[in-house]
C-alpha atoms as a PDB file:
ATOM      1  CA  UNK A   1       1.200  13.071  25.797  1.00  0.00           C
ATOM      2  CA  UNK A   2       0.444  15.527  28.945  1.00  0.00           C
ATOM      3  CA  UNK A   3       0.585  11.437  30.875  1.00  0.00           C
ATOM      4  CA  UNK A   4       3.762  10.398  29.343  1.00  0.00           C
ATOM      5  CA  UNK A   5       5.096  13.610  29.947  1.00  0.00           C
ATOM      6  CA  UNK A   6       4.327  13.076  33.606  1.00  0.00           C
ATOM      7  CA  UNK A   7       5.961   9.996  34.125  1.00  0.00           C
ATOM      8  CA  UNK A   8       8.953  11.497  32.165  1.00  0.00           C
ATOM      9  CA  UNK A   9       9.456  14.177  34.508  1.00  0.00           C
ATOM     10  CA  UNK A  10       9.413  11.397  37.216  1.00  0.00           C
ATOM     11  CA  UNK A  11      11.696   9.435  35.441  1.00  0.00           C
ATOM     12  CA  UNK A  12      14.074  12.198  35.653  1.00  0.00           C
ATOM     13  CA  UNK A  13      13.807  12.812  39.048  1.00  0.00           C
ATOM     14  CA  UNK A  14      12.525  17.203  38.595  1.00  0.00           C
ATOM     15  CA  UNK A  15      13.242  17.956  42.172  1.00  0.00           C
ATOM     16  CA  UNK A  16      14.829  21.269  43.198  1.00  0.00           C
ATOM     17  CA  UNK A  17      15.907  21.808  39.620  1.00  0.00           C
ATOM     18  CA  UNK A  18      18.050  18.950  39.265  1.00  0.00           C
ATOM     19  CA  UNK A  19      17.586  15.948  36.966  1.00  0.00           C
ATOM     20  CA  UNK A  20      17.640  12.374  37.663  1.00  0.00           C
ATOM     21  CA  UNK A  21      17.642   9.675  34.910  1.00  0.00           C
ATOM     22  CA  UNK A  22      16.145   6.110  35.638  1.00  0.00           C
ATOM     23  CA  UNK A  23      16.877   3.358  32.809  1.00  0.00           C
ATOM     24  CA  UNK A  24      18.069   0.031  32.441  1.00  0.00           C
ATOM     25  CA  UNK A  25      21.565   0.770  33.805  1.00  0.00           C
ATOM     26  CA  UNK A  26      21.377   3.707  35.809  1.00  0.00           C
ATOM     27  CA  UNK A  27      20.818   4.259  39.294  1.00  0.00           C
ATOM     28  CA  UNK A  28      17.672   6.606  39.950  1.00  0.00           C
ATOM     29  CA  UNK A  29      19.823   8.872  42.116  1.00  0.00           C
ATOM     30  CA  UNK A  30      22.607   9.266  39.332  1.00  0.00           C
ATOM     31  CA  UNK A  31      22.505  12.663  37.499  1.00  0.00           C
ATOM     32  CA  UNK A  32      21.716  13.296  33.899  1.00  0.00           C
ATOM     33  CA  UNK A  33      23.377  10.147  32.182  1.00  0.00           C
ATOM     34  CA  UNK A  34      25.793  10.756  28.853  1.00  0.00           C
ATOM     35  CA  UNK A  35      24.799   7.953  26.978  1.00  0.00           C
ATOM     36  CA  UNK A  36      27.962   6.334  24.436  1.00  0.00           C
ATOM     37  CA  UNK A  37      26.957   5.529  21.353  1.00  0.00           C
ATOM     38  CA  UNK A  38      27.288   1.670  19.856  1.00  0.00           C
ATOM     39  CA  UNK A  39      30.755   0.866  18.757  1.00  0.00           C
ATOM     40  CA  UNK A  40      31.801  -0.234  15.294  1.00  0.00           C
ATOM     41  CA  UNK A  41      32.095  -3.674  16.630  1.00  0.00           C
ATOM     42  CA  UNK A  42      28.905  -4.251  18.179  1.00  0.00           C
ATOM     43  CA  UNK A  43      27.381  -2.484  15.617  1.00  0.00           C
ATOM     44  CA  UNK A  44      29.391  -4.816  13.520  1.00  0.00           C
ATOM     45  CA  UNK A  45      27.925  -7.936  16.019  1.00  0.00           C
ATOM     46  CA  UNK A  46      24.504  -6.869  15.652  1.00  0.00           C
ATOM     47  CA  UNK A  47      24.452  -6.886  11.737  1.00  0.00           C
ATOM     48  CA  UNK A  48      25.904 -10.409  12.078  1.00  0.00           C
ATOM     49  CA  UNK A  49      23.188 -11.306  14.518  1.00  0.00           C
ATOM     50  CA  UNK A  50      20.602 -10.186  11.999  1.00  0.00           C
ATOM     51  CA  UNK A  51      20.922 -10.842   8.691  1.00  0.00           C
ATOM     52  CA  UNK A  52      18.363  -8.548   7.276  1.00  0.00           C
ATOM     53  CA  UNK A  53      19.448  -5.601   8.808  1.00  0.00           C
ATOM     54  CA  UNK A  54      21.054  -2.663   7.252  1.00  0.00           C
ATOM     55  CA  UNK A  55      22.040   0.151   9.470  1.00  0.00           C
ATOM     56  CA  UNK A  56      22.902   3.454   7.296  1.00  0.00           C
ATOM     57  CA  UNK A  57      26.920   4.597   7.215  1.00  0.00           C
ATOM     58  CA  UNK A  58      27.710   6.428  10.277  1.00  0.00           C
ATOM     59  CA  UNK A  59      28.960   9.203   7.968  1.00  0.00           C
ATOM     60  CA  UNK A  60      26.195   9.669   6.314  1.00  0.00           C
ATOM     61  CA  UNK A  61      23.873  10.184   9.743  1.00  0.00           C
ATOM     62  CA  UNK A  62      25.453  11.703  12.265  1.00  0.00           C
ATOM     63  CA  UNK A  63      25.662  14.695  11.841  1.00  0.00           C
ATOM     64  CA  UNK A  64      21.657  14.959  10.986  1.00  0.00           C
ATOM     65  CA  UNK A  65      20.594  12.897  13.671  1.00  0.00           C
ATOM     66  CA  UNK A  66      22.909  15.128  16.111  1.00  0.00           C
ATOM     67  CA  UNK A  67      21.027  18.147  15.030  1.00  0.00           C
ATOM     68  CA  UNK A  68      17.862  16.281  15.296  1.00  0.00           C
ATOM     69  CA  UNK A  69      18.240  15.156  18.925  1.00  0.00           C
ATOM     70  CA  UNK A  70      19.160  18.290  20.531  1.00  0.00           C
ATOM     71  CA  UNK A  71      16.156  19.242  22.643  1.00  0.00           C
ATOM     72  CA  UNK A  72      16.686  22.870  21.460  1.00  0.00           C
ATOM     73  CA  UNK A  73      16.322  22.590  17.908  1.00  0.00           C
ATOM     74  CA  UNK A  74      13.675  24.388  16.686  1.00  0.00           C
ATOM     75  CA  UNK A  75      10.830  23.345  14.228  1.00  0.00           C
ATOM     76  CA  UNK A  76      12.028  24.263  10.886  1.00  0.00           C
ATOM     77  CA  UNK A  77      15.464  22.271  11.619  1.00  0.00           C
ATOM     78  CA  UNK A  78      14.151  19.253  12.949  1.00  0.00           C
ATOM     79  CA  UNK A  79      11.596  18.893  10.073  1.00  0.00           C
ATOM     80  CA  UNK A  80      14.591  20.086   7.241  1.00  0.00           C
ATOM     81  CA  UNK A  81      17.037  16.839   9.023  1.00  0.00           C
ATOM     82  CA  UNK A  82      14.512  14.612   9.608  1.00  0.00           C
ATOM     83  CA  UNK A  83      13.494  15.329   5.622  1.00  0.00           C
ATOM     84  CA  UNK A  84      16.910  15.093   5.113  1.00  0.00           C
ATOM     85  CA  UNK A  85      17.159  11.606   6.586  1.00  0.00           C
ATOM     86  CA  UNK A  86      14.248   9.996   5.249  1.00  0.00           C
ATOM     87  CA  UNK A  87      15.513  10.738   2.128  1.00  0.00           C
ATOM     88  CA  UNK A  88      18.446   8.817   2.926  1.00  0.00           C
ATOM     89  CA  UNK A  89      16.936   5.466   3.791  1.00  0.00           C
ATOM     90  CA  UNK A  90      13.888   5.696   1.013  1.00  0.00           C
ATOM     91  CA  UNK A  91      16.845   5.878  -1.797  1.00  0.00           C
ATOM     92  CA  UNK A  92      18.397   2.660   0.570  1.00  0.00           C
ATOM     93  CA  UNK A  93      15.343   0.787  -0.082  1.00  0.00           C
ATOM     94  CA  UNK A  94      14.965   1.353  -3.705  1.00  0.00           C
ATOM     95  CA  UNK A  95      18.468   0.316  -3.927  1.00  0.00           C
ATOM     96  CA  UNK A  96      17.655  -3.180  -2.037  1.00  0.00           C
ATOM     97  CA  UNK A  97      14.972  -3.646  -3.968  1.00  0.00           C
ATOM     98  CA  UNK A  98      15.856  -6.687  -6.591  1.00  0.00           C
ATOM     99  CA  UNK A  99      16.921  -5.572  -9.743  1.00  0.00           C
ATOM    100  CA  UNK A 100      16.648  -6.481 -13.342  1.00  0.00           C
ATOM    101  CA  UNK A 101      19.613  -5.850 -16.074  1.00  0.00           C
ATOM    102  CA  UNK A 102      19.002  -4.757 -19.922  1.00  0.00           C
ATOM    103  CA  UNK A 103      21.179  -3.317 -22.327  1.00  0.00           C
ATOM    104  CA  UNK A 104      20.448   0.541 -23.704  1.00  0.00           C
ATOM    105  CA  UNK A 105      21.998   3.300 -25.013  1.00  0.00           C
ATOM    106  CA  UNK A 106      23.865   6.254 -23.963  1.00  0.00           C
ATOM    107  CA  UNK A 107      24.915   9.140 -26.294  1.00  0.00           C
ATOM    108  CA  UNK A 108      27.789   7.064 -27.084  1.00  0.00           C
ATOM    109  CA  UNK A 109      26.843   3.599 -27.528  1.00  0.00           C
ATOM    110  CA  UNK A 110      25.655   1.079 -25.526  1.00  0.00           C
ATOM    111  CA  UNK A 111      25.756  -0.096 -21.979  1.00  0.00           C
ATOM    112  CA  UNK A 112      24.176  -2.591 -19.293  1.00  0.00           C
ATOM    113  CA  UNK A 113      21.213  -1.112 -17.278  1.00  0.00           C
ATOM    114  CA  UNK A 114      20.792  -2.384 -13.812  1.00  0.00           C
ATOM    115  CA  UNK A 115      17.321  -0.884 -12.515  1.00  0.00           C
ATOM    116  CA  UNK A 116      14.550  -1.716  -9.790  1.00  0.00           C
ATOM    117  CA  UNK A 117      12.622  -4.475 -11.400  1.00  0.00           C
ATOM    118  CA  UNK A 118       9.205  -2.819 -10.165  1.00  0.00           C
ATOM    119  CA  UNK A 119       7.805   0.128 -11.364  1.00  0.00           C
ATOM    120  CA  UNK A 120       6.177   2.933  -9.019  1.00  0.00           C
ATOM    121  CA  UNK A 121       2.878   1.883  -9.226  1.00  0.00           C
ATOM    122  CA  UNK A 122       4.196  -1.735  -8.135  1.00  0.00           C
ATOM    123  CA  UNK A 123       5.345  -0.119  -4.602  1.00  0.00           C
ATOM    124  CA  UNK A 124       2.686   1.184  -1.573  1.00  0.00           C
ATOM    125  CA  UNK A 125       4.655   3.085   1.580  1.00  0.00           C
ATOM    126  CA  UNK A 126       2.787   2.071   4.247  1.00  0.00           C
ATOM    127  CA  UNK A 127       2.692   4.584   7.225  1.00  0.00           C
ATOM    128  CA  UNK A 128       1.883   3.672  10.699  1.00  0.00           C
ATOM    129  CA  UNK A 129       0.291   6.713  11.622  1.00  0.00           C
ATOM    130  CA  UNK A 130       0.257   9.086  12.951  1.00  0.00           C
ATOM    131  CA  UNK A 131       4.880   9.557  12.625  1.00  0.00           C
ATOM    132  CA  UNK A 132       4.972   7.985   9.848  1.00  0.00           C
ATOM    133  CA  UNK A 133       3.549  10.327   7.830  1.00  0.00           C
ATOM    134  CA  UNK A 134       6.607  12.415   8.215  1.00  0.00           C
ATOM    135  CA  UNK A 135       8.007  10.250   5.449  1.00  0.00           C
ATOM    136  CA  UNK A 136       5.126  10.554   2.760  1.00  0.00           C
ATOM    137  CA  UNK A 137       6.641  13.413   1.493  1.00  0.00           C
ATOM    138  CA  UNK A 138      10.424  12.405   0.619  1.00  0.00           C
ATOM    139  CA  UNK A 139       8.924   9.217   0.059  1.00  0.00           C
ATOM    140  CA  UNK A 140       6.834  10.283  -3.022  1.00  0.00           C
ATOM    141  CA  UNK A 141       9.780  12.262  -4.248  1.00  0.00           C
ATOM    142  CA  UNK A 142      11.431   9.729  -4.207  1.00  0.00           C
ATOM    143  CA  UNK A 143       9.151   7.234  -5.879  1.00  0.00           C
ATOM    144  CA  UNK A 144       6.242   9.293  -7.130  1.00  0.00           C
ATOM    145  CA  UNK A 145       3.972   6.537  -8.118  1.00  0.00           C
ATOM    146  CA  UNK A 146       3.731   4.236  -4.972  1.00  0.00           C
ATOM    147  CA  UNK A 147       0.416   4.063  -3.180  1.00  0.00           C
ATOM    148  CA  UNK A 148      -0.624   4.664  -0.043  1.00  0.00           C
ATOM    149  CA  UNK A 149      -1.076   2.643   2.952  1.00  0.00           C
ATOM    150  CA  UNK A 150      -1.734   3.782   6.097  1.00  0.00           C
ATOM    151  CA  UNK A 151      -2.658   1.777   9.414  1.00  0.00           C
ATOM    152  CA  UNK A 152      -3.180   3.725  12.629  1.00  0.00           C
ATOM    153  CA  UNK A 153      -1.803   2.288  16.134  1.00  0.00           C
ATOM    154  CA  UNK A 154      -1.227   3.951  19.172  1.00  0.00           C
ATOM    155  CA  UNK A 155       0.449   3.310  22.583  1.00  0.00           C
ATOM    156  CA  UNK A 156      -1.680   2.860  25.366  1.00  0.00           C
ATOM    157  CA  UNK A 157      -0.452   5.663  27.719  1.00  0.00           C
ATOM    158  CA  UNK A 158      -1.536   3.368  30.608  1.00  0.00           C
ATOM    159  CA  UNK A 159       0.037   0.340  30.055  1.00  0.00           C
ATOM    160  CA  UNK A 160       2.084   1.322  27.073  1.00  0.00           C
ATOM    161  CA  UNK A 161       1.117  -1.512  24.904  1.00  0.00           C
ATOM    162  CA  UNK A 162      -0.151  -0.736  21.222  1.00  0.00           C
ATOM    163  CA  UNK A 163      -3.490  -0.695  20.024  1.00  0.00           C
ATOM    164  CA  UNK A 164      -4.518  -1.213  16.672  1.00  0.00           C
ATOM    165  CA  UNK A 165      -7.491   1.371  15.451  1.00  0.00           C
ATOM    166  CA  UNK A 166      -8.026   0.952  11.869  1.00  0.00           C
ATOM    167  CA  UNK A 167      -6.121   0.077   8.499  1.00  0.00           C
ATOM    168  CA  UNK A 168      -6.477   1.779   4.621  1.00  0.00           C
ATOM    169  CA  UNK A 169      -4.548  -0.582   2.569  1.00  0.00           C
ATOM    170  CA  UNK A 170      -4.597  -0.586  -1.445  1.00  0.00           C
ATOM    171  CA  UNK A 171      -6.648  -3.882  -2.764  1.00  0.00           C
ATOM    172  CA  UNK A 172      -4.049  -5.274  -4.441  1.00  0.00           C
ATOM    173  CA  UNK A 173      -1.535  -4.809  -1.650  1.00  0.00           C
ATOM    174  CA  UNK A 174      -0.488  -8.648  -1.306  1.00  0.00           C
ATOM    175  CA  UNK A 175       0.996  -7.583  -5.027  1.00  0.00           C
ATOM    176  CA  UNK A 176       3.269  -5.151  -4.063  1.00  0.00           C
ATOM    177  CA  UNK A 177       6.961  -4.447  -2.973  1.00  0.00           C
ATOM    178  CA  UNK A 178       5.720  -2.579   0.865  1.00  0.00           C
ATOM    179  CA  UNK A 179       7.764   0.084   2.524  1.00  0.00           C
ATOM    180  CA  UNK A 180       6.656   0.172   5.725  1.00  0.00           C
ATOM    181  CA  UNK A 181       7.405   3.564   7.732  1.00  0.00           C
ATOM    182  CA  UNK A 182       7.750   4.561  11.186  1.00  0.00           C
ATOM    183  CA  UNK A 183      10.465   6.513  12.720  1.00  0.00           C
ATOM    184  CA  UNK A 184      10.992   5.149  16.291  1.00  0.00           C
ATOM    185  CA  UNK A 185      11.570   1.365  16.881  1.00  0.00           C
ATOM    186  CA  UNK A 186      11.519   1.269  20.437  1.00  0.00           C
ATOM    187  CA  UNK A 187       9.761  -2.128  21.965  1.00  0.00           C
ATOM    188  CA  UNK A 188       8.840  -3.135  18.513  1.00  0.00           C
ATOM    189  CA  UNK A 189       5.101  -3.686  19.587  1.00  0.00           C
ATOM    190  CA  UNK A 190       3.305  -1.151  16.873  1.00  0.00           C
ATOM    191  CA  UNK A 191       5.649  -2.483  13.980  1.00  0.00           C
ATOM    192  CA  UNK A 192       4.949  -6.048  14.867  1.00  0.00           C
ATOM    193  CA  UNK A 193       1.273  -5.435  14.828  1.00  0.00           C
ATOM    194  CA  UNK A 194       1.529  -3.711  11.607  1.00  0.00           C
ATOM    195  CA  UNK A 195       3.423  -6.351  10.404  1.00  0.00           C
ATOM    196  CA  UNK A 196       0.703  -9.167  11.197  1.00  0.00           C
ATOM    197  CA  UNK A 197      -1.939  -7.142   9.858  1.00  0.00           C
ATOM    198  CA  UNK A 198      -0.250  -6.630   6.348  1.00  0.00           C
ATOM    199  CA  UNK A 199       0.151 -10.879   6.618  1.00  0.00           C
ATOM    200  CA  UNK A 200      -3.334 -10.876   6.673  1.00  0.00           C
ATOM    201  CA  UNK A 201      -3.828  -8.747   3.671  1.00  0.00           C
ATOM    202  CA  UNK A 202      -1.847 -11.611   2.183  1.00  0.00           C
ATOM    203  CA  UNK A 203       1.891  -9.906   2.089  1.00  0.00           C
ATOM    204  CA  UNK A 204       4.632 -12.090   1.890  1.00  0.00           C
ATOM    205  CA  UNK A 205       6.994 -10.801   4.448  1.00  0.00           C
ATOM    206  CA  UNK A 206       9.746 -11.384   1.890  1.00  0.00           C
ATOM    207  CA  UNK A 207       7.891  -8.372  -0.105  1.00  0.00           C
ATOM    208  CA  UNK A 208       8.132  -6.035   2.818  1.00  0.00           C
ATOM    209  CA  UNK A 209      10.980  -3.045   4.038  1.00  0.00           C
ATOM    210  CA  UNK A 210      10.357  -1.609   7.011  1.00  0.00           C
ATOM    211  CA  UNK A 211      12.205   1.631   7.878  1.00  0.00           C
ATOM    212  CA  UNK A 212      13.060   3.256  10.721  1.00  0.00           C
ATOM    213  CA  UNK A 213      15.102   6.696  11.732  1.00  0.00           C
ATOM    214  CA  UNK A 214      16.271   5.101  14.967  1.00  0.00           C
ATOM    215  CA  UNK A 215      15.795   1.961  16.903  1.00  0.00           C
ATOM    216  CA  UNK A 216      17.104   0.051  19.696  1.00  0.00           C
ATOM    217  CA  UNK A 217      18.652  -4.265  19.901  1.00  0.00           C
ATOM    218  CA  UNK A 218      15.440  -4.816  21.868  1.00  0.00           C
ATOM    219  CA  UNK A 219      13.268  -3.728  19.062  1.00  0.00           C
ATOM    220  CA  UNK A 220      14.794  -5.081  16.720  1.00  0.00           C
ATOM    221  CA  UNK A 221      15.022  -8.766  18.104  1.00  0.00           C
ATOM    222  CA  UNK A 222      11.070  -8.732  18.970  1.00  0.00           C
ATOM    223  CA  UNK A 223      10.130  -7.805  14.979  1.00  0.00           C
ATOM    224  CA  UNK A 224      12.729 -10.352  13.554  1.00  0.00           C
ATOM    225  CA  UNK A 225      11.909 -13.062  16.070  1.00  0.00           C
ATOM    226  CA  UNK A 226       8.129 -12.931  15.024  1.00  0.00           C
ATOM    227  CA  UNK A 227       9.183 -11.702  11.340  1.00  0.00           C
ATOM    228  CA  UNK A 228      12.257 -12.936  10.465  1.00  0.00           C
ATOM    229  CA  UNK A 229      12.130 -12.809   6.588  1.00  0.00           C
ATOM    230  CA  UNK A 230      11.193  -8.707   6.379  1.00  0.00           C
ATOM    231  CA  UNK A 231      14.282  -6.032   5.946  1.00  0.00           C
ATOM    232  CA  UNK A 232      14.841  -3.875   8.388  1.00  0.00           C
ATOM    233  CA  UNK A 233      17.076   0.153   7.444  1.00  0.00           C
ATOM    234  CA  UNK A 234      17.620   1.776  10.382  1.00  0.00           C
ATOM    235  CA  UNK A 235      19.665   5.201  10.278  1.00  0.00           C
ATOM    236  CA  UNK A 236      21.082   4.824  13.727  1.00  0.00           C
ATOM    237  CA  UNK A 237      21.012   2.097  16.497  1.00  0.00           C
ATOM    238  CA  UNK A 238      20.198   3.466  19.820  1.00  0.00           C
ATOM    239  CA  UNK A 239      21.670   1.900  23.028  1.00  0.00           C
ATOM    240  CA  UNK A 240      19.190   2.139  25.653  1.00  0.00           C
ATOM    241  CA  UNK A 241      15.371   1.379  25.382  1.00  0.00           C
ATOM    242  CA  UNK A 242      14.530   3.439  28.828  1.00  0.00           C
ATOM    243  CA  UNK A 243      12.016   0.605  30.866  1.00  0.00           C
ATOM    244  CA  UNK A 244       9.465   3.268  32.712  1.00  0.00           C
ATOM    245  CA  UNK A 245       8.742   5.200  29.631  1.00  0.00           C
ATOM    246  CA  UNK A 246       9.534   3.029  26.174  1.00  0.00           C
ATOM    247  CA  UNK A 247      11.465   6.050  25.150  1.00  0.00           C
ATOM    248  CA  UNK A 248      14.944   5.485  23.325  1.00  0.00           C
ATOM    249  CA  UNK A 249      18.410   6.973  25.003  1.00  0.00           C
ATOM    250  CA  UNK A 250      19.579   9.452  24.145  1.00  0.00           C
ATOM    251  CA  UNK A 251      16.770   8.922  21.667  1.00  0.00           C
ATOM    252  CA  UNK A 252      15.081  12.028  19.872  1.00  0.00           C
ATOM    253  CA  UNK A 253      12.083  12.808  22.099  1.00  0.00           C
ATOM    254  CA  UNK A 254       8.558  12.129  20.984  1.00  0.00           C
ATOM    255  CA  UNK A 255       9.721  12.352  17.383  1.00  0.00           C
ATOM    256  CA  UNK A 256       5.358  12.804  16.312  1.00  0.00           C
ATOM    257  CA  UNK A 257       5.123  16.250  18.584  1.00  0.00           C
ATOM    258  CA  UNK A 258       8.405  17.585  17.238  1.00  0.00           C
ATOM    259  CA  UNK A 259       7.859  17.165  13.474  1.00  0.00           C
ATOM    260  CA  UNK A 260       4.319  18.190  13.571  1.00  0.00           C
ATOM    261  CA  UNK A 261       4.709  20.828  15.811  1.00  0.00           C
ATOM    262  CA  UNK A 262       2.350  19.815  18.549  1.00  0.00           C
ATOM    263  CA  UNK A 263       4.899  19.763  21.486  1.00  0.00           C
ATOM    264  CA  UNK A 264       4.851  23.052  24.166  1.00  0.00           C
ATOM    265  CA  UNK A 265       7.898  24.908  24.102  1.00  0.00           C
ATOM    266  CA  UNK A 266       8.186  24.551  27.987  1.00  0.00           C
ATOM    267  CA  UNK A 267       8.394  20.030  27.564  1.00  0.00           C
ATOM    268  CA  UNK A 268      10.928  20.619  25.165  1.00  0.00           C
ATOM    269  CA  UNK A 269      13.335  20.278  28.136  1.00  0.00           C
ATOM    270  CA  UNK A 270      12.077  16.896  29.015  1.00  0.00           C
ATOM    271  CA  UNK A 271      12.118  14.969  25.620  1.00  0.00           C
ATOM    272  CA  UNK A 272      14.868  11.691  26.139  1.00  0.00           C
END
């Protein structure tokens, strides 16, 4: 963290006080960029570019992720909205889930049921640790029964490629609708490793939902390109994927230290 943190403050240029953003687009002498947000249309552009995408209502999200990404937000707040949103997409995915019809009956006669075909038990959230853990809890609100997977990759802070460290995956996982959960899609390396190493569990990738608070075209492209059949429910699309660091823009900061609560006060400054 302390090494990322480093080449953050770089990034930004900390000299006499002033900051100094370096991305894709921006000159490293330019001050503090405001970074626009995707418009309807390319939104619009990049749904039609990827057919398994769903990308939540802008109505629905803004207003939580705008709480969320303001460096000042304290603890309880950023763990209440991010709560908040995870709720949001784990109700999405039941409701993309396939569903099967029956007739029952109401307390005043009978009508045509349209439910999730699979029950809990037939559903594992798998969490690529150690963020996506932040969305065990809503998740088994949500759907009490699901299992439990959990496969732990991190980011080399060297060379900022991931690197896979072990995997606890229910037996009978290759039978299973998967939720896979993770709440930054930046480069897409971590979820596409996850990804191959539920394939070799046997998971069809027609079987798996992978969702994600925010993430970024580049992402995106790499996990669809190598997995094109998953789903993918992003909340929000971000529109910079910032080179030196493989931190989103204006992104929500190292989304892991600020939920659990291991980030110092005195970085707060310096998430992107």
């Amino acid at each position: 963290m302390f090494k990322n943190l480093t080449k953050l403050a770089c990034c930004l240029g900390l000299v006499n006080g002033a900051f100094v953003v370096c991305s894709q687009n921006v000159h490293s002498q330019d001050r503090l960029q405001h970074y626009n947000f995707l418009s309807e249309n390319e939104l619009h552009n990049l749904l039609k570019k990827h057919e398994n995408l769903s990308i939540l209502n802008r109505n629905q999200t803004e207003h939580i992720l705008s709480l969320m990404r303001e460096a000042n937000t304290d603890i309880v707040s950023f763990r209440k909205n991010a709560d908040r949103l995870i709720r949001i997409l784990m109700e999405q995915a039941l409701a993309q889930l396939q569903k099967k019809n029956s007739v029952k009956q109401s307390p005043l006669g009978f009508y045509t049921a349209n439910e999730v075909k699979f029950s809990d038990e037939e559903i594992c959230i798998v969490s690529i640790l150690r963020s996506g853990n932040a969305f065990l809890n809503e998740g088994l609100r949500v759907i009490q029964g699901a299992s439990i997977g959990q496969i732990l990759i991190q980011r080399n802070e060297e060379t900022s490629m991931p690197k896979y460290f072990f995997e606890k995956l229910p037996e009978n996982i290759h039978e299973q609708q998967i939720i896979l959960v993770d709440p930054m899609l930046g480069t897409g390396g971590s979820a596409s490793m996850a990804l191959k190493i539920l394939q070799n569990y046997g998971v069809k990738e027609e079987n798996i939902m992978f969702l994600t608070l925010v993430s970024c075209e580049q992402g995106l492209s790499k996990v669809f390109k190598e997995h094109p059949n998953i789903k993918i429910i992003t909340a929000q699309v971000d529109p910079i994927l910032i080179k030196e660091i493989n931190y989103l823009a204006p992104g929500i900061g190292d989304f892991g230290d600020r939920y659990f609560g291991t980030v110092k006060k005195h970085t707060r400054g310096l998430q992107v």
